[in-house]
C-alpha atoms as a PDB file:
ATOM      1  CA  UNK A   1      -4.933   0.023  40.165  1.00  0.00           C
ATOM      2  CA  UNK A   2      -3.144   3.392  38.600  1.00  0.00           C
ATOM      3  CA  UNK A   3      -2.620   2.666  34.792  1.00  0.00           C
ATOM      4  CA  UNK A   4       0.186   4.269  34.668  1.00  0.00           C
ATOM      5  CA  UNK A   5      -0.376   6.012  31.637  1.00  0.00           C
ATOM      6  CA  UNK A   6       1.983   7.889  29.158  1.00  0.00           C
ATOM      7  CA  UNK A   7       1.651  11.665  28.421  1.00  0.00           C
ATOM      8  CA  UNK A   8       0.678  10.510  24.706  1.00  0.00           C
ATOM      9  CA  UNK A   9      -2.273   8.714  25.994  1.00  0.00           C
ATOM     10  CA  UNK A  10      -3.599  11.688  28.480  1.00  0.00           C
ATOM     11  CA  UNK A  11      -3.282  13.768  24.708  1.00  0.00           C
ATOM     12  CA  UNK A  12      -4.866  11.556  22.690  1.00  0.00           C
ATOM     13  CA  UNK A  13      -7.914  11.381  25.377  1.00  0.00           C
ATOM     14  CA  UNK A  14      -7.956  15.612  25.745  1.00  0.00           C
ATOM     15  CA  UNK A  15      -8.507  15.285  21.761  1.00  0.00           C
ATOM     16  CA  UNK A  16     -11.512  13.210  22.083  1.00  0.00           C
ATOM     17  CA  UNK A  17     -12.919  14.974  24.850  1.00  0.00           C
ATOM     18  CA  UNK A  18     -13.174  17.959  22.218  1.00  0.00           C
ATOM     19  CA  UNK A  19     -13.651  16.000  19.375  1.00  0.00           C
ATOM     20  CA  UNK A  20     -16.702  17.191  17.150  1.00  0.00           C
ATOM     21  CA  UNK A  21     -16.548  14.887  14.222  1.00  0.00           C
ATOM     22  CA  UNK A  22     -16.735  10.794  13.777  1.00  0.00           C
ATOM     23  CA  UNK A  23     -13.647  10.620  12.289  1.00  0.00           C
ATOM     24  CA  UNK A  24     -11.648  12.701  14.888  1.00  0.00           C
ATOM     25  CA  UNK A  25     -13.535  10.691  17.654  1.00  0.00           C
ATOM     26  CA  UNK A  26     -12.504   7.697  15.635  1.00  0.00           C
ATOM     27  CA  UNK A  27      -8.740   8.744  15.611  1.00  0.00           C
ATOM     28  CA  UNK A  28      -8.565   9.850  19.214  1.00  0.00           C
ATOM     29  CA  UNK A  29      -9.901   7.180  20.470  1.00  0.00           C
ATOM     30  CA  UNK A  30      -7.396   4.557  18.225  1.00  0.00           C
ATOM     31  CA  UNK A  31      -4.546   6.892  19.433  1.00  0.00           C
ATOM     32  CA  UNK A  32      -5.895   5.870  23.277  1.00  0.00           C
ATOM     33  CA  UNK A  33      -5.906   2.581  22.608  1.00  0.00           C
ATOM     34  CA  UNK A  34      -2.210   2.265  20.959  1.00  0.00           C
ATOM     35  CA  UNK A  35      -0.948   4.793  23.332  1.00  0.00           C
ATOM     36  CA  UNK A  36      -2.432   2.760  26.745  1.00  0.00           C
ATOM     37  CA  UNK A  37       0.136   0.859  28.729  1.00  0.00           C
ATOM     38  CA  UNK A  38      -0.053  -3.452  28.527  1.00  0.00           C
ATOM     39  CA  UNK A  39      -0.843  -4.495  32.166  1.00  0.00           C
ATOM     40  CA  UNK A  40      -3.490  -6.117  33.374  1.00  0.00           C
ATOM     41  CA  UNK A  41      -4.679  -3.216  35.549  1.00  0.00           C
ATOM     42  CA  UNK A  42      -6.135  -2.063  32.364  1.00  0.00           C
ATOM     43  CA  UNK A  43      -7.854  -4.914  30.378  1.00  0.00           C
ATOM     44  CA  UNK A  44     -11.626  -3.131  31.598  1.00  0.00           C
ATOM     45  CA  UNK A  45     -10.574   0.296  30.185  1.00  0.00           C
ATOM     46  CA  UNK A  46      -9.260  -1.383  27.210  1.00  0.00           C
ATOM     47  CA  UNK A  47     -11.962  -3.206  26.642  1.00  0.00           C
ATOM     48  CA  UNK A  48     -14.419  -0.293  27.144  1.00  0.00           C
ATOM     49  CA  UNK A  49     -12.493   1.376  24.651  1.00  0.00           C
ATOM     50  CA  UNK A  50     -12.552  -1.071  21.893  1.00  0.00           C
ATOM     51  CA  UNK A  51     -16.304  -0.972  22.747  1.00  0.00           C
ATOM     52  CA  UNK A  52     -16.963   2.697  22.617  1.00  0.00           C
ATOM     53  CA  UNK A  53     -14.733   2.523  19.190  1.00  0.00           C
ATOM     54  CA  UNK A  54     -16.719  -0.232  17.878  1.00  0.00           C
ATOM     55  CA  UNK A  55     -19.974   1.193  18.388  1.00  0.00           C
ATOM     56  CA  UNK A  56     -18.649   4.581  17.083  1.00  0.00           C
ATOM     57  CA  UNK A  57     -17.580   2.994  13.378  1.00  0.00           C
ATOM     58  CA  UNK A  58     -21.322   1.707  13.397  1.00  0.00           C
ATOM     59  CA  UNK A  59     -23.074   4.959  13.424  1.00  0.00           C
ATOM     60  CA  UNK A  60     -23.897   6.246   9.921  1.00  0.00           C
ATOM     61  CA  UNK A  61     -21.545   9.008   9.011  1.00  0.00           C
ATOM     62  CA  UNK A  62     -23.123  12.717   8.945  1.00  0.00           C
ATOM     63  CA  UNK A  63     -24.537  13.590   5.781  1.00  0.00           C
ATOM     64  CA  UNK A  64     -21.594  16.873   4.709  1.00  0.00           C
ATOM     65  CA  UNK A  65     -18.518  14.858   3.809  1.00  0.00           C
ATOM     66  CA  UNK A  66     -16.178  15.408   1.311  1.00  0.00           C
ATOM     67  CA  UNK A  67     -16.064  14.870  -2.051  1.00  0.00           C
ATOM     68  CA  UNK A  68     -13.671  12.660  -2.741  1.00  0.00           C
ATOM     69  CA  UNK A  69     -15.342   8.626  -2.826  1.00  0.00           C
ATOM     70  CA  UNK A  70     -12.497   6.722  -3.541  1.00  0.00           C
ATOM     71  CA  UNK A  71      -9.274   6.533  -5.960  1.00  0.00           C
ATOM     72  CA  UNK A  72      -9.390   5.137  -9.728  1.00  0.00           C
ATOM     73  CA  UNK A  73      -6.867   2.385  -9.905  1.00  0.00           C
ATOM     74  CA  UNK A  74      -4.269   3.214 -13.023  1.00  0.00           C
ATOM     75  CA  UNK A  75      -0.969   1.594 -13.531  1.00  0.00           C
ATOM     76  CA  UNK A  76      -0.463  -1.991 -12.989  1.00  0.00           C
ATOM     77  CA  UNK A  77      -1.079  -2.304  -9.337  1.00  0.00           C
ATOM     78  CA  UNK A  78      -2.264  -0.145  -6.488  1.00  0.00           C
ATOM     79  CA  UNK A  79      -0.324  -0.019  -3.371  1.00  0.00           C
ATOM     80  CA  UNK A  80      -2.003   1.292   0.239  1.00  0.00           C
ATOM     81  CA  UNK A  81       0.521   3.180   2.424  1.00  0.00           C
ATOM     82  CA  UNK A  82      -0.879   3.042   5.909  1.00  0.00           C
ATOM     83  CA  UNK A  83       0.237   4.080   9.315  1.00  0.00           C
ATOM     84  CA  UNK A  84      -0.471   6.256  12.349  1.00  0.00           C
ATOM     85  CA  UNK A  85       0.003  10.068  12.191  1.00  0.00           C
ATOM     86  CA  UNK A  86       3.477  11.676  11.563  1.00  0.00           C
ATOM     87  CA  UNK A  87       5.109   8.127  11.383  1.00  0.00           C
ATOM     88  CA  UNK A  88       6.591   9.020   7.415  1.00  0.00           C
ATOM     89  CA  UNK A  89       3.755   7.920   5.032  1.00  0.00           C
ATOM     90  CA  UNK A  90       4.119  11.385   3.251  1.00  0.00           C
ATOM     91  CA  UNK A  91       7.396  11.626   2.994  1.00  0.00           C
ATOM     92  CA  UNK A  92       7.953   8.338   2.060  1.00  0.00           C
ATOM     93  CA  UNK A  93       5.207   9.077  -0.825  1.00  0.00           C
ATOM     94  CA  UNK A  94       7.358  11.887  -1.438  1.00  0.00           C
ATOM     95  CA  UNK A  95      10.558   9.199  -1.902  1.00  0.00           C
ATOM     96  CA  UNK A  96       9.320   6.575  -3.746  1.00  0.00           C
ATOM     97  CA  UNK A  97       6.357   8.460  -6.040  1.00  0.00           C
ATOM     98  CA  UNK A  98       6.325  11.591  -8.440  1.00  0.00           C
ATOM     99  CA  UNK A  99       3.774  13.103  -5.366  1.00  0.00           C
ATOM    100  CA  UNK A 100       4.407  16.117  -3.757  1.00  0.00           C
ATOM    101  CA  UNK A 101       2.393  15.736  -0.516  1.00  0.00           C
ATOM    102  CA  UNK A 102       2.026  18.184   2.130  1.00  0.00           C
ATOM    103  CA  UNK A 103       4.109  17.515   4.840  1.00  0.00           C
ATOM    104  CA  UNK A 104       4.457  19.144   8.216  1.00  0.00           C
ATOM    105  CA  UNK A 105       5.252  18.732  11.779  1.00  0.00           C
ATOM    106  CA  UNK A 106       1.878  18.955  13.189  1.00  0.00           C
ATOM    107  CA  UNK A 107      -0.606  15.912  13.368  1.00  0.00           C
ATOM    108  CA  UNK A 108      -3.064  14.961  11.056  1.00  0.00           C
ATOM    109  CA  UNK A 109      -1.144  16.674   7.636  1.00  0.00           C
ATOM    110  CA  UNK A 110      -2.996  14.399   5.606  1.00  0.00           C
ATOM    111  CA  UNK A 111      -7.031  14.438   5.349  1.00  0.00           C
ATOM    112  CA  UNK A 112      -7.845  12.845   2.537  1.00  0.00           C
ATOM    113  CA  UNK A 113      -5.960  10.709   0.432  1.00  0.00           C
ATOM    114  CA  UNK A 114      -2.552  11.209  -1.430  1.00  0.00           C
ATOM    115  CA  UNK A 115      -1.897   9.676  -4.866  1.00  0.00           C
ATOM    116  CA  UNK A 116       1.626   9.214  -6.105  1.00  0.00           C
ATOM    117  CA  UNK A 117       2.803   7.183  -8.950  1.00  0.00           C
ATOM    118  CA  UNK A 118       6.001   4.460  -8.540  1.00  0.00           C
ATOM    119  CA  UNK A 119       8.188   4.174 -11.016  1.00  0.00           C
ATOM    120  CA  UNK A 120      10.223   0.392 -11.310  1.00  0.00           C
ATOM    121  CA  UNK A 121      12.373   0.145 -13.598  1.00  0.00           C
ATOM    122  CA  UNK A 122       9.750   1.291 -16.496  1.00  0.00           C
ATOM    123  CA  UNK A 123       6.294  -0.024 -14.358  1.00  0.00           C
ATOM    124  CA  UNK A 124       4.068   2.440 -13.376  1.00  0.00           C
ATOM    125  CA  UNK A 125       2.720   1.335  -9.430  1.00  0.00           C
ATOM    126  CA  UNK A 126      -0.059   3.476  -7.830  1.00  0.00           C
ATOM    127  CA  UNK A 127       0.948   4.353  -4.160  1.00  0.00           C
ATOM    128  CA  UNK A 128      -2.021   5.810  -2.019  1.00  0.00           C
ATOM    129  CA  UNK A 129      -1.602   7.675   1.512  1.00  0.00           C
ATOM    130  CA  UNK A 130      -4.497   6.572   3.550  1.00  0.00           C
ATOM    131  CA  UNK A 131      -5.197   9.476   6.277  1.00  0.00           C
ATOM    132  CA  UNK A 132      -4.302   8.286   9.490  1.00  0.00           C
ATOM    133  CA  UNK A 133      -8.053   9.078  10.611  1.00  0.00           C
ATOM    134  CA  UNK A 134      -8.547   5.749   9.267  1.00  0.00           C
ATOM    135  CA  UNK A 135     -12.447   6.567   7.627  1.00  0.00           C
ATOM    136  CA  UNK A 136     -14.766   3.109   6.789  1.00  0.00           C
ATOM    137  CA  UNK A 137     -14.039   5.591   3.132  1.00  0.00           C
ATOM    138  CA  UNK A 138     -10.436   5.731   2.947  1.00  0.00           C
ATOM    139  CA  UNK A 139     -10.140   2.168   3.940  1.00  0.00           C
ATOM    140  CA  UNK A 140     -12.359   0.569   1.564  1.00  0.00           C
ATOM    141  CA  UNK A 141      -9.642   1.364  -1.023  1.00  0.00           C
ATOM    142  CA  UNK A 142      -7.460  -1.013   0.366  1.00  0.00           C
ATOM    143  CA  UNK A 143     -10.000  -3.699   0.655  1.00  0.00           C
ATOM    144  CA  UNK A 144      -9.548  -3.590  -3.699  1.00  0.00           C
ATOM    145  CA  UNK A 145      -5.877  -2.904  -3.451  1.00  0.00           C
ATOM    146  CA  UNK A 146      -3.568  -5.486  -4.210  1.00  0.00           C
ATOM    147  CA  UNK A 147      -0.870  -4.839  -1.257  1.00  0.00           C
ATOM    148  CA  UNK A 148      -1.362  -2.828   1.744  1.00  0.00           C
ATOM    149  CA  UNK A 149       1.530  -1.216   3.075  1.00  0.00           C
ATOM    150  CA  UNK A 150       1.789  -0.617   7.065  1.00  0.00           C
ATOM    151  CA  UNK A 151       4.604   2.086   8.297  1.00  0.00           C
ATOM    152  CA  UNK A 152       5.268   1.715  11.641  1.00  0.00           C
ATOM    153  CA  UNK A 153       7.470   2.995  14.627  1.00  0.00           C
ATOM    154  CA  UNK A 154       6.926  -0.465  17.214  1.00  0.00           C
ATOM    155  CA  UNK A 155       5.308  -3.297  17.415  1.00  0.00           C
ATOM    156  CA  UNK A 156       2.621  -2.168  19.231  1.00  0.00           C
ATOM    157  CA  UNK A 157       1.498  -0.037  16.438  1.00  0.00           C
ATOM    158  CA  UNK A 158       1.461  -2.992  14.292  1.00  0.00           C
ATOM    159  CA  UNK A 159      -1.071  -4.904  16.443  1.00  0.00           C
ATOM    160  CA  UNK A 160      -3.101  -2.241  16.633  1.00  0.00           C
ATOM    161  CA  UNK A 161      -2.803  -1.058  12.985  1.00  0.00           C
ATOM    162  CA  UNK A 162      -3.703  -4.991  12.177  1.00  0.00           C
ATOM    163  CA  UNK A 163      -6.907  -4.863  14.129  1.00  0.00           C
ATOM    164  CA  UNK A 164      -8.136  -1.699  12.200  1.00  0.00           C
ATOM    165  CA  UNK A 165      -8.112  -3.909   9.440  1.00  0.00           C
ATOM    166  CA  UNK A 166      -9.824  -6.704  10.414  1.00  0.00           C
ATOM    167  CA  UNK A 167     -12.430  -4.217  12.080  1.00  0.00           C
ATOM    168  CA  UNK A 168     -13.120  -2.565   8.477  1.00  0.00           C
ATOM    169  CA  UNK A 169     -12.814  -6.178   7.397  1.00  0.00           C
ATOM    170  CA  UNK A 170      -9.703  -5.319   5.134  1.00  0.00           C
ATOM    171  CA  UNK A 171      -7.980  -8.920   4.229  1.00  0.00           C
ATOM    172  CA  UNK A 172      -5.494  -7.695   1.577  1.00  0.00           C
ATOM    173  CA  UNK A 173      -1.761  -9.066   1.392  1.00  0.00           C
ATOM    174  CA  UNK A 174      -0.076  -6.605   3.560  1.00  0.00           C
ATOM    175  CA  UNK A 175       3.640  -6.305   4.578  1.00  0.00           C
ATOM    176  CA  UNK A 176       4.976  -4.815   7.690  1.00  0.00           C
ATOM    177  CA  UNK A 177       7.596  -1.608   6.900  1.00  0.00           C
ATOM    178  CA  UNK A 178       9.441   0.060   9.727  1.00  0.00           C
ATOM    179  CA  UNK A 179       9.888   3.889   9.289  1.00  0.00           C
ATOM    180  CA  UNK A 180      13.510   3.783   9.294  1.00  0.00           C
ATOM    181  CA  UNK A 181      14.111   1.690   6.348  1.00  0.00           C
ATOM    182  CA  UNK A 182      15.241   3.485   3.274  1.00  0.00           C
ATOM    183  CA  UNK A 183      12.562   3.948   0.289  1.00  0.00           C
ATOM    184  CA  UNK A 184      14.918   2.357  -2.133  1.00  0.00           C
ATOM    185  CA  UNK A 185      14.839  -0.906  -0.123  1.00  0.00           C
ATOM    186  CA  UNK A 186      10.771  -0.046   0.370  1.00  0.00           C
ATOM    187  CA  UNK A 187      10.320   0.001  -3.078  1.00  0.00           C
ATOM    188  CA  UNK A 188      11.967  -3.095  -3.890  1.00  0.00           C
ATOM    189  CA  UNK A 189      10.045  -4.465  -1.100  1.00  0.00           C
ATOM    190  CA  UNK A 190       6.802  -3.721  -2.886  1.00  0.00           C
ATOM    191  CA  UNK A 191       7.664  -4.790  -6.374  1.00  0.00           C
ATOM    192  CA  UNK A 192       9.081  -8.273  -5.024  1.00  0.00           C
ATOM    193  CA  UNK A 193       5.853  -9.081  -2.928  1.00  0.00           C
ATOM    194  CA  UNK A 194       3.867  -7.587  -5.763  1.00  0.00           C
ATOM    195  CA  UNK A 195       4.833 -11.058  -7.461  1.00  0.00           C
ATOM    196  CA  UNK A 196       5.507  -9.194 -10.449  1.00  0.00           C
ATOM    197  CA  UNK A 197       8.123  -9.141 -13.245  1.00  0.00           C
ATOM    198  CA  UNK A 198       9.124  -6.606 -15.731  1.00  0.00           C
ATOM    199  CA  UNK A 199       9.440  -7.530 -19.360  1.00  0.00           C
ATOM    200  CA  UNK A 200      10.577  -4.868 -22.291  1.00  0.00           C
ATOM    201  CA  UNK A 201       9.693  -4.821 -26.126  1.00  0.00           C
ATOM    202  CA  UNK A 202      12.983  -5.072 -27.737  1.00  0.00           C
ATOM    203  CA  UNK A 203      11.784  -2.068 -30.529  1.00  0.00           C
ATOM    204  CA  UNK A 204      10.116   0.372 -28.386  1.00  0.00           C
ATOM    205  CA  UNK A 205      11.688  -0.507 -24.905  1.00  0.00           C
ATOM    206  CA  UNK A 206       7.704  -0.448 -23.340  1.00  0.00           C
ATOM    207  CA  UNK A 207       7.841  -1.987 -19.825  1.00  0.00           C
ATOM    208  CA  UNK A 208       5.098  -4.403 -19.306  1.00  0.00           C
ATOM    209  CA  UNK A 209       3.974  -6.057 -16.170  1.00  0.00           C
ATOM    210  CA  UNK A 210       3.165  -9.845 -15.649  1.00  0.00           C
ATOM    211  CA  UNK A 211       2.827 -12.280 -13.319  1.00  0.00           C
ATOM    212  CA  UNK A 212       5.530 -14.632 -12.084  1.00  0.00           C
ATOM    213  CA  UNK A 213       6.191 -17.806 -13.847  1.00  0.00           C
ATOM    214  CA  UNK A 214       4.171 -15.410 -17.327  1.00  0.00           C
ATOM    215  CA  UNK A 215       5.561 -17.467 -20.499  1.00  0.00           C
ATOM    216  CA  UNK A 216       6.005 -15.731 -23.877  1.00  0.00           C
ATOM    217  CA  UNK A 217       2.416 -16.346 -25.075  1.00  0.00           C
ATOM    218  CA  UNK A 218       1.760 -14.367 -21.809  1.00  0.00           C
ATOM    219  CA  UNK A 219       3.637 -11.167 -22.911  1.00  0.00           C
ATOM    220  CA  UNK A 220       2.461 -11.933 -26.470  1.00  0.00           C
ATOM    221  CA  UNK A 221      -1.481 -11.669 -25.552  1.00  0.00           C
ATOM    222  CA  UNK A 222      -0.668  -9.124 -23.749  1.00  0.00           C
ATOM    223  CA  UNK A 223       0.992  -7.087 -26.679  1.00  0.00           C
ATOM    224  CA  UNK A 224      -2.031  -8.404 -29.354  1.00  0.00           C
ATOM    225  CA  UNK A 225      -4.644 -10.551 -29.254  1.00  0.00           C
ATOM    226  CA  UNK A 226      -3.084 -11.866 -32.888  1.00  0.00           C
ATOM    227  CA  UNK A 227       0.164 -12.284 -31.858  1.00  0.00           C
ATOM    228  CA  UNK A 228       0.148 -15.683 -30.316  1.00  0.00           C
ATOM    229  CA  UNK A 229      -2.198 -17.087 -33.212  1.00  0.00           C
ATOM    230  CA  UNK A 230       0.401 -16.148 -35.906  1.00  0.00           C
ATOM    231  CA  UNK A 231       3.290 -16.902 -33.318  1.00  0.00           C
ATOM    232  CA  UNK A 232       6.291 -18.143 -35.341  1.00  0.00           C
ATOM    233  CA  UNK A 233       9.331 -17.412 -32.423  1.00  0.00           C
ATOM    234  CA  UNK A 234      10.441 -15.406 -30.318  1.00  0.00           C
ATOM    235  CA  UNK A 235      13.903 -13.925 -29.579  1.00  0.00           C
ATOM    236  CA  UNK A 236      14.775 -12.903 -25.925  1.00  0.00           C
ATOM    237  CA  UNK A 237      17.613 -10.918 -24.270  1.00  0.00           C
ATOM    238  CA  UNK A 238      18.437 -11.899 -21.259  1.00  0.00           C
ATOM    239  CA  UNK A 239      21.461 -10.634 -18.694  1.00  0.00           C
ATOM    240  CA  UNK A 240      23.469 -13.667 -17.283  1.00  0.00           C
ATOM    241  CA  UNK A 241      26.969 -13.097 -15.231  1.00  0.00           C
ATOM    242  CA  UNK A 242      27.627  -9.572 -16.625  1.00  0.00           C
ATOM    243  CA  UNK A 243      26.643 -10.447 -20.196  1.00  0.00           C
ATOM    244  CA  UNK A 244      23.755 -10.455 -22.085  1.00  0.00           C
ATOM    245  CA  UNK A 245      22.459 -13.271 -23.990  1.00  0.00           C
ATOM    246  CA  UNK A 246      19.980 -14.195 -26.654  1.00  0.00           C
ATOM    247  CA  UNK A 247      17.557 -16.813 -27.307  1.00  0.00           C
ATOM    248  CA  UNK A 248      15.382 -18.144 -29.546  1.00  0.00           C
ATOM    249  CA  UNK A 249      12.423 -19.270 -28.234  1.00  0.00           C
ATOM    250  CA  UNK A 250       8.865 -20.988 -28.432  1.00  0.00           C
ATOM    251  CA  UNK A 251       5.340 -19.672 -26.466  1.00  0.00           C
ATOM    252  CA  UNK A 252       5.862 -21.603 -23.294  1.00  0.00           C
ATOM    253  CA  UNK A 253       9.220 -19.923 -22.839  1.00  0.00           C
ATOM    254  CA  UNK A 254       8.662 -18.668 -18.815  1.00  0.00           C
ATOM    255  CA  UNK A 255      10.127 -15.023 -18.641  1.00  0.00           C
ATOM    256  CA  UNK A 256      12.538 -13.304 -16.287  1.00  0.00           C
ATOM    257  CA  UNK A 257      12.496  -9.720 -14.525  1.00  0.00           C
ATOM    258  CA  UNK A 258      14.032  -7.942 -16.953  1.00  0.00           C
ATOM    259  CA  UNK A 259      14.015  -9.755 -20.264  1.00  0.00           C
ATOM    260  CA  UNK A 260      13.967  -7.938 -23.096  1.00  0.00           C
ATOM    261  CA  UNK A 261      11.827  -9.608 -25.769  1.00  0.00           C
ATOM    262  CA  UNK A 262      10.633  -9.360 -29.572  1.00  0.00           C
ATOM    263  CA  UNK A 263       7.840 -11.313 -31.288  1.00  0.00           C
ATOM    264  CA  UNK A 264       8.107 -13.227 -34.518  1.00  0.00           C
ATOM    265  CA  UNK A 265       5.268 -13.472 -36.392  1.00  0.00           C
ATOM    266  CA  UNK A 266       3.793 -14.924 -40.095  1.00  0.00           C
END
């Protein structure tokens, strides 16, 4: 039976024909298998490729590689951005970060990967490109990241993208972006599954990350390790219906994105 094939899949297999590296082999061979028609007439090819992929990922990698082992985490969570080639991961780095990533028309732009730093509202969120080669090395980043981030064009790309991970055994909370929605609605994406809320010292106006549900002996330890001991109240700022309004508070006080806060002490 014919498999009917798309001219994307006959390009993706000239690439690994000529393929001289793992990783290119790798990619080529994960563009064949997005890029092959869903028919039955194909379920042996499929599965040989999934075979001949599998077996690939298993050979050691040759001994010249780059330099580059992995990215030190720094703000106050670290976001994976990861997708097939030329889908929009590097330009929406460029959107939502302070990166200036190259981007170009061609495949493959992106080789190793791209660091940018998101900004919300104060919090600092590390953003990292993962090259669409998709390395055992660039993905064992986002087996320690705390969201992964998948940009894709269908659904078939998610599937596929979603076995990748499992494959390189990658289990992080991930969330499913199409490549048309706008980076402002991204980014609020990622801070609300983040699970995160911003609080601000009422002196210095210092944005400070905590969990969901945090209470004031939360932000308080956070601040200094004395503050909650000599703890006498706290006094919070708080926006309700247009206005903003104070309270006095205690240490089990649960916070709100966006409260505004100062600490009391003896």
């Amino acid at each position: 039976m014919p498999i009917n094939a798309s001219p994307e899949y006959y390009k993706a297999q000239s690439k690994f024909s000529v393929a001289k590296t793992k990783e290119e082999k790798i990619a080529a061979l994960e563009e064949m298998i997005r890029t092959l028609p869903k028919h039955k007439g194909v379920e042996n090819l499929l599965a040989s490729l999934r075979s001949k992929l599998a077996k690939l990922k298993k050979e050691p990698t040759a001994k010249k590689s780059r330099k580059q082992v992995g990215v030190k985490k720094e703000g106050e969570a670290q976001v994976c951005l990861i997708g097939f080639t030329n889908v929009g991961k590097s330009t929406l780095l460029k959107n939502i970060t302070d990166a200036r990533p190259e981007i170009a028309p061609y495949e493959y732009t992106t080789t190793v990967p791209s660091v940018g730093m998101m900004d919300y509202h104060g919090v600092k969120v590390q953003i990292v490109e993962i090259p669409a080669t998709f390395s055992s090395r660039d993905l064992a980043i986002a087996r320690t990241a705390n969201l992964v981030v998948l940009l894709i064009r269908n659904k078939e790309e998610t599937e596929t993208l979603q076995q990748i991970l499992n494959d390189h055994f990658v289990h992080t909370k991930t969330i499913i972006v199409h490549r048309l929605m706008p980076p402002s609605d991204v980014k609020q994406l990622i801070w609300n599954v983040l699970n995160l809320i911003a609080v601000y010292t009422q002196k210095t106006k210092t944005a400070l990350a905590l969990p969901v549900g945090a209470t004031v002996k939360d932000c308080a330890d956070r601040i200094h390790k004395d503050f909650a001991k000599n703890f006498r109240f706290a006094k919070i700022w708080r926006k309700e219906r247009g206005a903003t309004v104070m309270r006095q508070v205690g240490l089990n006080y649960v916070l709100h994105d966006g409260d505004m806060i100062e600490i009391y002490t003896s």
